[in-house]
PDB file of N, CA and C in Angstrom:
ATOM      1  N   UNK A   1     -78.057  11.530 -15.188  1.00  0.00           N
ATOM      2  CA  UNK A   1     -78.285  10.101 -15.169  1.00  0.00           C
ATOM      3  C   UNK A   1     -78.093   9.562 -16.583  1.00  0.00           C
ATOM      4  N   UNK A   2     -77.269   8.692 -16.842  1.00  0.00           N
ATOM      5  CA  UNK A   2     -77.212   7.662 -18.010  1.00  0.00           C
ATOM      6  C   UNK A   2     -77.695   6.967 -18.268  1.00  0.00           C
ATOM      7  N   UNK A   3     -78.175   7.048 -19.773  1.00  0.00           N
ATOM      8  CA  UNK A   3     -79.432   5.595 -19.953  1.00  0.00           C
ATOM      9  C   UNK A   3     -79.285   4.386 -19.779  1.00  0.00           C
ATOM     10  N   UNK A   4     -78.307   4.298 -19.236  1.00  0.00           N
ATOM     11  CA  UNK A   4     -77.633   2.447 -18.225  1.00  0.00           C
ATOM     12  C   UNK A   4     -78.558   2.603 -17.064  1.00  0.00           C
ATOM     13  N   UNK A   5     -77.962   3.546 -16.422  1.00  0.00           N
ATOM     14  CA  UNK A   5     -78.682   4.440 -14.776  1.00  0.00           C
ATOM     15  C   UNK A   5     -80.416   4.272 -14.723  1.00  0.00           C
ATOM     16  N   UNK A   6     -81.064   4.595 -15.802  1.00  0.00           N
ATOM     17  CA  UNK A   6     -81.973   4.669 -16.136  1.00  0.00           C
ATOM     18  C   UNK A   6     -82.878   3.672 -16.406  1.00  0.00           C
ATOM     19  N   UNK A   7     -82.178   2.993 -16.741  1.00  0.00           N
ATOM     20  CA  UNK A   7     -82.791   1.037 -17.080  1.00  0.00           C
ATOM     21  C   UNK A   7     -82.661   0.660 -16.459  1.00  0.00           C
ATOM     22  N   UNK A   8     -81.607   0.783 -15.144  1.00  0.00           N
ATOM     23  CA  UNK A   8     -81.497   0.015 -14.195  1.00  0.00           C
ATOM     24  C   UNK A   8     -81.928   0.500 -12.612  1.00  0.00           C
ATOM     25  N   UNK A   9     -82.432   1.492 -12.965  1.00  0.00           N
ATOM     26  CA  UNK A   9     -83.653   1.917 -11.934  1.00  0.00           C
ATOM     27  C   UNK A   9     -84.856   1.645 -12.460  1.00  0.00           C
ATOM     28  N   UNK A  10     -85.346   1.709 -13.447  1.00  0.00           N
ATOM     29  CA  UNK A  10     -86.719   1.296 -13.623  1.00  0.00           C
ATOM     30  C   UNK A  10     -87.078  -0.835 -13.435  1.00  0.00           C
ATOM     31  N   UNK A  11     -85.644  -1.194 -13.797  1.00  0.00           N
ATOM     32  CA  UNK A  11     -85.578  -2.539 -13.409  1.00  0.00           C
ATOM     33  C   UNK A  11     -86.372  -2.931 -12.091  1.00  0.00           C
ATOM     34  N   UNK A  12     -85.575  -1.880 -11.159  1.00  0.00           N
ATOM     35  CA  UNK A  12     -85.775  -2.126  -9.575  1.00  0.00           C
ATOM     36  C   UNK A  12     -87.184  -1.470  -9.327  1.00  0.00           C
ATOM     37  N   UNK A  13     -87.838  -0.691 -10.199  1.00  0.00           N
ATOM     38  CA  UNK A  13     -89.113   0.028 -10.222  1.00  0.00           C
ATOM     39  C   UNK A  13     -90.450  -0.772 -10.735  1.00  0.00           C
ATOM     40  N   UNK A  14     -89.569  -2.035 -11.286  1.00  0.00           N
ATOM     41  CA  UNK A  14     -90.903  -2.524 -12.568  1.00  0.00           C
ATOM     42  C   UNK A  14     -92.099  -3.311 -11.677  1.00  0.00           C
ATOM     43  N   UNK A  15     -91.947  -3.573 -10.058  1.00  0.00           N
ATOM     44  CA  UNK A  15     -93.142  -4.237  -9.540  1.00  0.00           C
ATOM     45  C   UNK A  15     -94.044  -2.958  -9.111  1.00  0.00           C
ATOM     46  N   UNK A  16     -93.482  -1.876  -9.109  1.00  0.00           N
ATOM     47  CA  UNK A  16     -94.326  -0.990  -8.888  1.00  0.00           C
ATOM     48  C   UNK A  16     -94.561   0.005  -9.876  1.00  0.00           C
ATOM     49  N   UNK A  17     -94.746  -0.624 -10.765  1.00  0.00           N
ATOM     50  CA  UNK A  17     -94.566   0.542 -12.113  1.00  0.00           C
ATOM     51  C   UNK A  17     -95.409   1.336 -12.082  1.00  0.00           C
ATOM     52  N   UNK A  18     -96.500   0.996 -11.805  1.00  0.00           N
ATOM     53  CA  UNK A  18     -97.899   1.853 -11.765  1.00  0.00           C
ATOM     54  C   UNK A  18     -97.498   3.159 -10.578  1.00  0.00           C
ATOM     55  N   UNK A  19     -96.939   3.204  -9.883  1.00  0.00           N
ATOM     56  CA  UNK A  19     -96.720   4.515  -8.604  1.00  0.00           C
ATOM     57  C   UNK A  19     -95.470   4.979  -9.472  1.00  0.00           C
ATOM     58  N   UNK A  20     -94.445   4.353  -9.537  1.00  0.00           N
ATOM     59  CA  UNK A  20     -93.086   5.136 -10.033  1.00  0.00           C
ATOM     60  C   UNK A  20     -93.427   6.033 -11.194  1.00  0.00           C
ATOM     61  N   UNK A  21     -92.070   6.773 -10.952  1.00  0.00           N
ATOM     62  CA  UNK A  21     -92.592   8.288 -12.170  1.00  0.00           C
ATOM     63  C   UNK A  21     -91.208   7.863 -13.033  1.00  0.00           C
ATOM     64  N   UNK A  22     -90.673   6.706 -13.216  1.00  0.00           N
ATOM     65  CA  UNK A  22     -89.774   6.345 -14.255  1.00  0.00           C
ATOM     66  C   UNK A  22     -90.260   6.020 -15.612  1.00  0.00           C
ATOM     67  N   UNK A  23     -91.200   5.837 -15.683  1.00  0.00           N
ATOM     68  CA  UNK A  23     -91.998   4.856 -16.880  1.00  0.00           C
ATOM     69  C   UNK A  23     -92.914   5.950 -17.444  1.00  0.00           C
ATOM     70  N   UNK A  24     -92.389   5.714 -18.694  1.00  0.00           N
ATOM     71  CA  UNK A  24     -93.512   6.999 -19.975  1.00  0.00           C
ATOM     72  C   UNK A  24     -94.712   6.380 -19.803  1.00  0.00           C
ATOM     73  N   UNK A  25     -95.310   7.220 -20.710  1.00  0.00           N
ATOM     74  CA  UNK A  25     -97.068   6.633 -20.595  1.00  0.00           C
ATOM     75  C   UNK A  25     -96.779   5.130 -21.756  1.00  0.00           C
ATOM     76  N   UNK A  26     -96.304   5.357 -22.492  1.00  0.00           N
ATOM     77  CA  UNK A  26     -96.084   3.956 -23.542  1.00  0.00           C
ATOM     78  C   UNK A  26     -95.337   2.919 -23.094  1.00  0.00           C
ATOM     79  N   UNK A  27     -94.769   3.143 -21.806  1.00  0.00           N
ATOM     80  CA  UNK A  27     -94.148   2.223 -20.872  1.00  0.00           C
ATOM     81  C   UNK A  27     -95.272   1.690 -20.113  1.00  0.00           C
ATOM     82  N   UNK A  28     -96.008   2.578 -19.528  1.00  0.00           N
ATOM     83  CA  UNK A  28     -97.256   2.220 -18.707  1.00  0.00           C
ATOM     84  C   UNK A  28     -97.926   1.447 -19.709  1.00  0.00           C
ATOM     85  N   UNK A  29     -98.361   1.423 -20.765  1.00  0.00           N
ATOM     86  CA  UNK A  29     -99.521   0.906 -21.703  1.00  0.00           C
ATOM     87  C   UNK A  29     -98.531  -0.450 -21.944  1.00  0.00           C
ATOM     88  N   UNK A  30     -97.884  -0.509 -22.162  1.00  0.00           N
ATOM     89  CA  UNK A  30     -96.736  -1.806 -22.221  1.00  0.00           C
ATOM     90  C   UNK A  30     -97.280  -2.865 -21.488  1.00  0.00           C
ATOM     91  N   UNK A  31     -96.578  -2.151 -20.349  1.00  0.00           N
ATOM     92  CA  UNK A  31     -96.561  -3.001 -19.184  1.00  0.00           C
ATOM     93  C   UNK A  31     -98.078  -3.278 -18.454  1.00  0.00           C
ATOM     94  N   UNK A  32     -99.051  -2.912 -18.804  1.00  0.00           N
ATOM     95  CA  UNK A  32    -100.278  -3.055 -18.658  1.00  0.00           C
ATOM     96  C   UNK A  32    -100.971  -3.867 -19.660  1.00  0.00           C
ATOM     97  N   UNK A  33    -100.556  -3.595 -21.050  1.00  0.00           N
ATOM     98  CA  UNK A  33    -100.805  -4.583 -21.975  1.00  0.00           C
ATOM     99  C   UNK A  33    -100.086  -6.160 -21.510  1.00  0.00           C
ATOM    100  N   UNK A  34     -98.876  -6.291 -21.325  1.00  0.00           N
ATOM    101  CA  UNK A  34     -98.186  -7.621 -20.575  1.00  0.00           C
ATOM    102  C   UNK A  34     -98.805  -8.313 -19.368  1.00  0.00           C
ATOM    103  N   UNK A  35     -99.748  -7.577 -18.663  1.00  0.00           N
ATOM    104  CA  UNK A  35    -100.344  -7.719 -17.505  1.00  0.00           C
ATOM    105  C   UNK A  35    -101.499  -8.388 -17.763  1.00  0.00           C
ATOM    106  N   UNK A  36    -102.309  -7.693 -18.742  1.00  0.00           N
ATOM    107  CA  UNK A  36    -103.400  -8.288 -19.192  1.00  0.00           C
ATOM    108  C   UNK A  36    -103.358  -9.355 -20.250  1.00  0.00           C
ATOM    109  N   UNK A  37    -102.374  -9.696 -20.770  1.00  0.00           N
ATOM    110  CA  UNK A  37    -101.533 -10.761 -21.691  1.00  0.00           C
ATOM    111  C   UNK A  37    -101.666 -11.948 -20.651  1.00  0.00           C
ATOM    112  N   UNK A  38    -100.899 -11.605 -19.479  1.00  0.00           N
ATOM    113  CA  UNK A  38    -100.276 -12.782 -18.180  1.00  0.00           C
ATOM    114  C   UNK A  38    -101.441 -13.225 -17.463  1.00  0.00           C
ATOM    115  N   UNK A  39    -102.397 -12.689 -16.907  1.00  0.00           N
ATOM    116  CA  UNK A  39    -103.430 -13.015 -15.918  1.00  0.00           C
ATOM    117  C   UNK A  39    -104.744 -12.948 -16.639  1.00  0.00           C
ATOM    118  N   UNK A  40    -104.946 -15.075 -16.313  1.00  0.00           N
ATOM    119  CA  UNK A  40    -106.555 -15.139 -16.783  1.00  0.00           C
ATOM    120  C   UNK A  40    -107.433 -14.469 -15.933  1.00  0.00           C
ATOM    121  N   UNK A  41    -107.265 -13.868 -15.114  1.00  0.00           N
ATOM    122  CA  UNK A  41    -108.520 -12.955 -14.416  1.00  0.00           C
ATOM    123  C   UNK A  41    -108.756 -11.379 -15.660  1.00  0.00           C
ATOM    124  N   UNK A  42    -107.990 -11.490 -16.199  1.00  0.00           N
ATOM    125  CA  UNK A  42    -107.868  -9.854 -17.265  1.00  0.00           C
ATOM    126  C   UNK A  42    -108.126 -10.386 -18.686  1.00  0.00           C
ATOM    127  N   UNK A  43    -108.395  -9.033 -19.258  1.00  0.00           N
ATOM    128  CA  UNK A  43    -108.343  -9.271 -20.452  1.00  0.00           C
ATOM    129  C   UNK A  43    -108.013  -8.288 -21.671  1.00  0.00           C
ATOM    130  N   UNK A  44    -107.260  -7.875 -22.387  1.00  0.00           N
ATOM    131  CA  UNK A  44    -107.207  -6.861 -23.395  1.00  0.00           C
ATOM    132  C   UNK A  44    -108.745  -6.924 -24.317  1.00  0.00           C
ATOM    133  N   UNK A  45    -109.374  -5.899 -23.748  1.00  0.00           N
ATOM    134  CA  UNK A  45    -110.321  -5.706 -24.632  1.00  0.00           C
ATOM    135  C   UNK A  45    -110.202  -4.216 -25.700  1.00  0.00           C
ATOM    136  N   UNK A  46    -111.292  -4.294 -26.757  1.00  0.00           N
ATOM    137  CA  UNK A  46    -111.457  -3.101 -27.688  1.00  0.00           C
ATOM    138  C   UNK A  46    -110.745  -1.977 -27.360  1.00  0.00           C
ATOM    139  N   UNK A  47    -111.553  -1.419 -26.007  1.00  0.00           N
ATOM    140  CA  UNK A  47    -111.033  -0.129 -25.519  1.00  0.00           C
ATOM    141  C   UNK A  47    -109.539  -0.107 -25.117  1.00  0.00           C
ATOM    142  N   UNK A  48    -108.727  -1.343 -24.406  1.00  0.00           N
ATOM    143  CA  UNK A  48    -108.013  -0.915 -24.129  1.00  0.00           C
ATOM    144  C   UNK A  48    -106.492  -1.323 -25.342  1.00  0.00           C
ATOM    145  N   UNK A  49    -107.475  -1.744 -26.501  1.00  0.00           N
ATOM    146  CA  UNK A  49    -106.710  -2.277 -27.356  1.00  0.00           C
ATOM    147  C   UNK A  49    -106.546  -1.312 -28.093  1.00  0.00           C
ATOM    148  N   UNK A  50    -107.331  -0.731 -28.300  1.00  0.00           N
ATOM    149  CA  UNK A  50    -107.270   1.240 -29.051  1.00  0.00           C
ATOM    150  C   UNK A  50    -106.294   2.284 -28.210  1.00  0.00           C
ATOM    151  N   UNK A  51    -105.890   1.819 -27.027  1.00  0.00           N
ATOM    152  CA  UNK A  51    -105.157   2.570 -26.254  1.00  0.00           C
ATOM    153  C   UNK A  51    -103.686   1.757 -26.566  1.00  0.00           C
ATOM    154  N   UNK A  52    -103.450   0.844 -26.719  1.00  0.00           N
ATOM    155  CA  UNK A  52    -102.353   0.173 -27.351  1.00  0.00           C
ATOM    156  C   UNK A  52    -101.650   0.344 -28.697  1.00  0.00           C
ATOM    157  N   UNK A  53    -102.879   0.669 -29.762  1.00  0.00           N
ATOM    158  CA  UNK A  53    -102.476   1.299 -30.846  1.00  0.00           C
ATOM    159  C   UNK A  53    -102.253   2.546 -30.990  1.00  0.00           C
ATOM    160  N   UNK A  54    -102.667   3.576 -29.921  1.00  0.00           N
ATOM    161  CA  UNK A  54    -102.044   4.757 -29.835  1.00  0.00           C
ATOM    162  C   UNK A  54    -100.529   5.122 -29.601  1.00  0.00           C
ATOM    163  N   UNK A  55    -100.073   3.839 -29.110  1.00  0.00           N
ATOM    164  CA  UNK A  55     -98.662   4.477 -28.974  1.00  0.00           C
ATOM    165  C   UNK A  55     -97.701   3.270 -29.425  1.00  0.00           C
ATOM    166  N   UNK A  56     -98.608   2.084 -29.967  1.00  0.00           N
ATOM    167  CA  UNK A  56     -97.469   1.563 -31.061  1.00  0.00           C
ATOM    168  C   UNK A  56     -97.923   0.927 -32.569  1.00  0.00           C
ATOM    169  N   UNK A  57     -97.170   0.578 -33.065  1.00  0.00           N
ATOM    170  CA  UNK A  57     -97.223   0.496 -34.606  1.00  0.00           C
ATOM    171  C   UNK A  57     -97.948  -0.995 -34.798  1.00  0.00           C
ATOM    172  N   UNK A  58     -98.982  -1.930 -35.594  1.00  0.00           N
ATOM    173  CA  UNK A  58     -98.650  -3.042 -35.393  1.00  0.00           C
ATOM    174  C   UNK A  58     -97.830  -3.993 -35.346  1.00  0.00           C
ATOM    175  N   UNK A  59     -96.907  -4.068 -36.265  1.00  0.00           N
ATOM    176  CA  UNK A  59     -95.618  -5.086 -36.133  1.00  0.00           C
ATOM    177  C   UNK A  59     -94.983  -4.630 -34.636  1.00  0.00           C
ATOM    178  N   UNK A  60     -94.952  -3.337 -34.022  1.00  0.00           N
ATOM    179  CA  UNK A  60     -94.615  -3.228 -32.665  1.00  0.00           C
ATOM    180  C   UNK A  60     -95.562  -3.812 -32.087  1.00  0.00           C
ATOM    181  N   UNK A  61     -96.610  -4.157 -32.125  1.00  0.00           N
ATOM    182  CA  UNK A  61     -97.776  -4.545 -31.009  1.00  0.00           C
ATOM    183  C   UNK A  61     -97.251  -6.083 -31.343  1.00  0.00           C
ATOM    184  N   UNK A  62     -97.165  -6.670 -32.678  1.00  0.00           N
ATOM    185  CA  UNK A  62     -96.965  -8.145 -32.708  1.00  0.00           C
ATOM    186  C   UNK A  62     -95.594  -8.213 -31.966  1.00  0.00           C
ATOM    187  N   UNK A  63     -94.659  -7.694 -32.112  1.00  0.00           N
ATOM    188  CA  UNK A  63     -93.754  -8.093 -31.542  1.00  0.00           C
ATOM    189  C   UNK A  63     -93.804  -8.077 -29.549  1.00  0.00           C
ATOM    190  N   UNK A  64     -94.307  -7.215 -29.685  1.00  0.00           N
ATOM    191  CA  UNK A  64     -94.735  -6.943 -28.230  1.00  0.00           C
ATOM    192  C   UNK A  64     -95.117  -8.208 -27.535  1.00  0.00           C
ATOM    193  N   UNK A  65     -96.493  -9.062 -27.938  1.00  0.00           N
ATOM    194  CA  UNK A  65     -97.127  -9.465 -27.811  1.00  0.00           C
ATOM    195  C   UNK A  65     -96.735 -10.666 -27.986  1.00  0.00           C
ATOM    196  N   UNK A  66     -96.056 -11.329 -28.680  1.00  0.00           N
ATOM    197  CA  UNK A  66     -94.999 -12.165 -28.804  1.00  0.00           C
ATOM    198  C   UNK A  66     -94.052 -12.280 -27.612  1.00  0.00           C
ATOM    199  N   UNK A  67     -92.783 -11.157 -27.409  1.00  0.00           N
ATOM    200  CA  UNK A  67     -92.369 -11.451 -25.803  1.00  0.00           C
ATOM    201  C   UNK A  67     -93.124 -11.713 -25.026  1.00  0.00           C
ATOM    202  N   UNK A  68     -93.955 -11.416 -24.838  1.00  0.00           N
ATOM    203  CA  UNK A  68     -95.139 -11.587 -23.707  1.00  0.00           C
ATOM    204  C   UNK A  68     -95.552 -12.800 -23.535  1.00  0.00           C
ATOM    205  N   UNK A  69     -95.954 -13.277 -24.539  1.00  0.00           N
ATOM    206  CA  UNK A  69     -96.742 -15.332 -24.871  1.00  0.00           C
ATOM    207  C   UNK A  69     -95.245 -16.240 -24.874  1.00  0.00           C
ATOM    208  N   UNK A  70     -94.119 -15.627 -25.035  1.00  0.00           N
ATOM    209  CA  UNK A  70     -92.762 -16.336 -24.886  1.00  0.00           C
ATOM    210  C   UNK A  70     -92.499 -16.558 -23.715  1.00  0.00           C
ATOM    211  N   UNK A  71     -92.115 -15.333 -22.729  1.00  0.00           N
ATOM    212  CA  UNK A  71     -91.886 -15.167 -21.674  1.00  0.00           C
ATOM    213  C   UNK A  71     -93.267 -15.650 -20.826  1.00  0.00           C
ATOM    214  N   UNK A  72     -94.304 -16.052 -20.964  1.00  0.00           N
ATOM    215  CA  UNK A  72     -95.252 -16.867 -20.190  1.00  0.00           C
ATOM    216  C   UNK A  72     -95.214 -18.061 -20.414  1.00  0.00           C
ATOM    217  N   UNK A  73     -94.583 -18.465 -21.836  1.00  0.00           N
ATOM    218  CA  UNK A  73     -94.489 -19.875 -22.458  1.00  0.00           C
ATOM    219  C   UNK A  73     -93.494 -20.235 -21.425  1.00  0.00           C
ATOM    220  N   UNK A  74     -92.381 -19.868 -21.018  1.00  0.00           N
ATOM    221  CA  UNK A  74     -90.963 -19.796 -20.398  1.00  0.00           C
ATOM    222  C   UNK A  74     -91.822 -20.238 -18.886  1.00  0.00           C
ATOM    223  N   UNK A  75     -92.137 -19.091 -18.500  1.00  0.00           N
ATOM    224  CA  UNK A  75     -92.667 -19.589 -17.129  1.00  0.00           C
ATOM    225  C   UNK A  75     -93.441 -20.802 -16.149  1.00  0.00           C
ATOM    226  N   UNK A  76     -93.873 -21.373 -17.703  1.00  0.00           N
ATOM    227  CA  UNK A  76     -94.607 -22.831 -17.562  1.00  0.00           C
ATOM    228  C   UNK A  76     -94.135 -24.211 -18.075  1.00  0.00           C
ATOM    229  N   UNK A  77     -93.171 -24.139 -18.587  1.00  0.00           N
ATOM    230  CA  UNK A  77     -92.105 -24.659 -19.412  1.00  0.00           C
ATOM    231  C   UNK A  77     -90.875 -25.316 -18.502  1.00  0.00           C
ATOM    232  N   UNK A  78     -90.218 -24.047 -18.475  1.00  0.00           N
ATOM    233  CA  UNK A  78     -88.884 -23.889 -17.258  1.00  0.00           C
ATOM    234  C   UNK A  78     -89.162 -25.136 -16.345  1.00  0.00           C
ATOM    235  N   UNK A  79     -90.047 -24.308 -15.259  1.00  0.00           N
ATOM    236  CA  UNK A  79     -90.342 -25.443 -13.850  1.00  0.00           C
ATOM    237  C   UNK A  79     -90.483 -26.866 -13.852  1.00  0.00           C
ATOM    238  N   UNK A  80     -91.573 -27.217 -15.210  1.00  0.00           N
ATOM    239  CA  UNK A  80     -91.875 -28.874 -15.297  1.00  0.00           C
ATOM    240  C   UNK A  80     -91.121 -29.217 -15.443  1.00  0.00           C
ATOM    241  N   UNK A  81     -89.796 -28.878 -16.179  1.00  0.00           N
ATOM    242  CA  UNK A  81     -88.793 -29.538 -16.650  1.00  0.00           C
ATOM    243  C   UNK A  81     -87.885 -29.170 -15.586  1.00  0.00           C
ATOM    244  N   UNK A  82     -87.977 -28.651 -14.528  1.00  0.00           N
ATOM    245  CA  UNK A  82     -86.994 -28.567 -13.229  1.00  0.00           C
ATOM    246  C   UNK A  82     -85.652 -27.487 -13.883  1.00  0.00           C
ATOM    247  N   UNK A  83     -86.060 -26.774 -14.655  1.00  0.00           N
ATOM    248  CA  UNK A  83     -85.064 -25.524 -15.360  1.00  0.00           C
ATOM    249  C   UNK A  83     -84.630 -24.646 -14.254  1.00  0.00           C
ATOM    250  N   UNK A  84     -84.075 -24.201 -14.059  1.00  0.00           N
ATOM    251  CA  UNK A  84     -83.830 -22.962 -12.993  1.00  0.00           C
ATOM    252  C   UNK A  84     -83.141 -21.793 -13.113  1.00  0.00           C
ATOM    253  N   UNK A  85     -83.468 -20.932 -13.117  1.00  0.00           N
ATOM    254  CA  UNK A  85     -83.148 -20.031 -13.461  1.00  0.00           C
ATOM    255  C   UNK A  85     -81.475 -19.648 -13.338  1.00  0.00           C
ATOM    256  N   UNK A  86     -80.952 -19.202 -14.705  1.00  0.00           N
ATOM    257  CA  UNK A  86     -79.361 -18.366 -14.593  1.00  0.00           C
ATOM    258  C   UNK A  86     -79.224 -17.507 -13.439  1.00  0.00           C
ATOM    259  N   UNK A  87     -79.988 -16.942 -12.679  1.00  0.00           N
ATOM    260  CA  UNK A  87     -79.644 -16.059 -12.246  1.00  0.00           C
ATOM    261  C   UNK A  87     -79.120 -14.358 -13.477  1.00  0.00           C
ATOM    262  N   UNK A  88     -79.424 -14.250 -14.220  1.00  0.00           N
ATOM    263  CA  UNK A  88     -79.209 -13.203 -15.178  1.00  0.00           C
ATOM    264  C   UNK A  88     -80.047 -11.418 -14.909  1.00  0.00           C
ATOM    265  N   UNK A  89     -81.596 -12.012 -14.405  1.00  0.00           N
ATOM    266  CA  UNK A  89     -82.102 -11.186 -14.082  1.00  0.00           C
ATOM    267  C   UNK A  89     -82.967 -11.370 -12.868  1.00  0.00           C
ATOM    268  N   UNK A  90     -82.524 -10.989 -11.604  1.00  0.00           N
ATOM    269  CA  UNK A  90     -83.438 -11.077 -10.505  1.00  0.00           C
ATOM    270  C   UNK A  90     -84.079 -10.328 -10.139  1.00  0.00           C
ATOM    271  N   UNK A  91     -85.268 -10.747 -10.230  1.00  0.00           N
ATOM    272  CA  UNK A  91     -86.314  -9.963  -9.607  1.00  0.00           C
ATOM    273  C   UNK A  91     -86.516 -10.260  -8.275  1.00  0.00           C
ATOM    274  N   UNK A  92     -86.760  -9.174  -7.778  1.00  0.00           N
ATOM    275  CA  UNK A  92     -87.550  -9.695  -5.718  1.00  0.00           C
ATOM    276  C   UNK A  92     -88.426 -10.140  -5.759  1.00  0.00           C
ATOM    277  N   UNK A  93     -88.666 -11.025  -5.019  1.00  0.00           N
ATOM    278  CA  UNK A  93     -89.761 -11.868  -4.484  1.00  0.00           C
ATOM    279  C   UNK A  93     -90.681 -10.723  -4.058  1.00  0.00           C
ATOM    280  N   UNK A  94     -92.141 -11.563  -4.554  1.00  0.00           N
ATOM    281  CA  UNK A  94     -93.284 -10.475  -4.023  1.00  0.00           C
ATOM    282  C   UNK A  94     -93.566 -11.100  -2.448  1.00  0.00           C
TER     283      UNK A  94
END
């Protein structure tokens, strides 16, 4: 498998990231950190913020964390203004 192959199965994997066996553990902490970034019901706390610095650097965590508040900025942004999506990256409907 080629790391094209590879990105573009975990693409099709990313609503279920948590079951799929595509995603490293620093993929998992990622994408769990983004989760708890996105939904006011969550929250990155201490503990799981010490689990975040285990597997990245800070300027990686700022940058991280940054796509994350962009790409939510985007999501609330886009619509009011009747934006619609390129079509570039589709995700399935949940």
């Amino acid at each position: 498998m080629t790391e094209t192959e590879g990105g573009l199965d975990k693409v099709a994997e990313v609503l279920s990231w948590r079951d799929s066996k595509l995603f490293s553990e620093s993929e998992r902490v990622a994408l769990e950190y983004a989760e708890r970034i996105t939904y006011s019901d969550q929250q990155v706390d201490d503990a799981f913020f010490a689990k975040v610095k285990e597997h990245f650097t800070e300027p990686q965590i700022v940058e991280l964390t940054a796509a994350v508040a962009l790409e939510n900025f985007r999501s609330k942004f886009n619509p009011a203004l009747g934006i619609d999506a390129q079509g570039f990256c589709l995700v399935p409907k949940r």
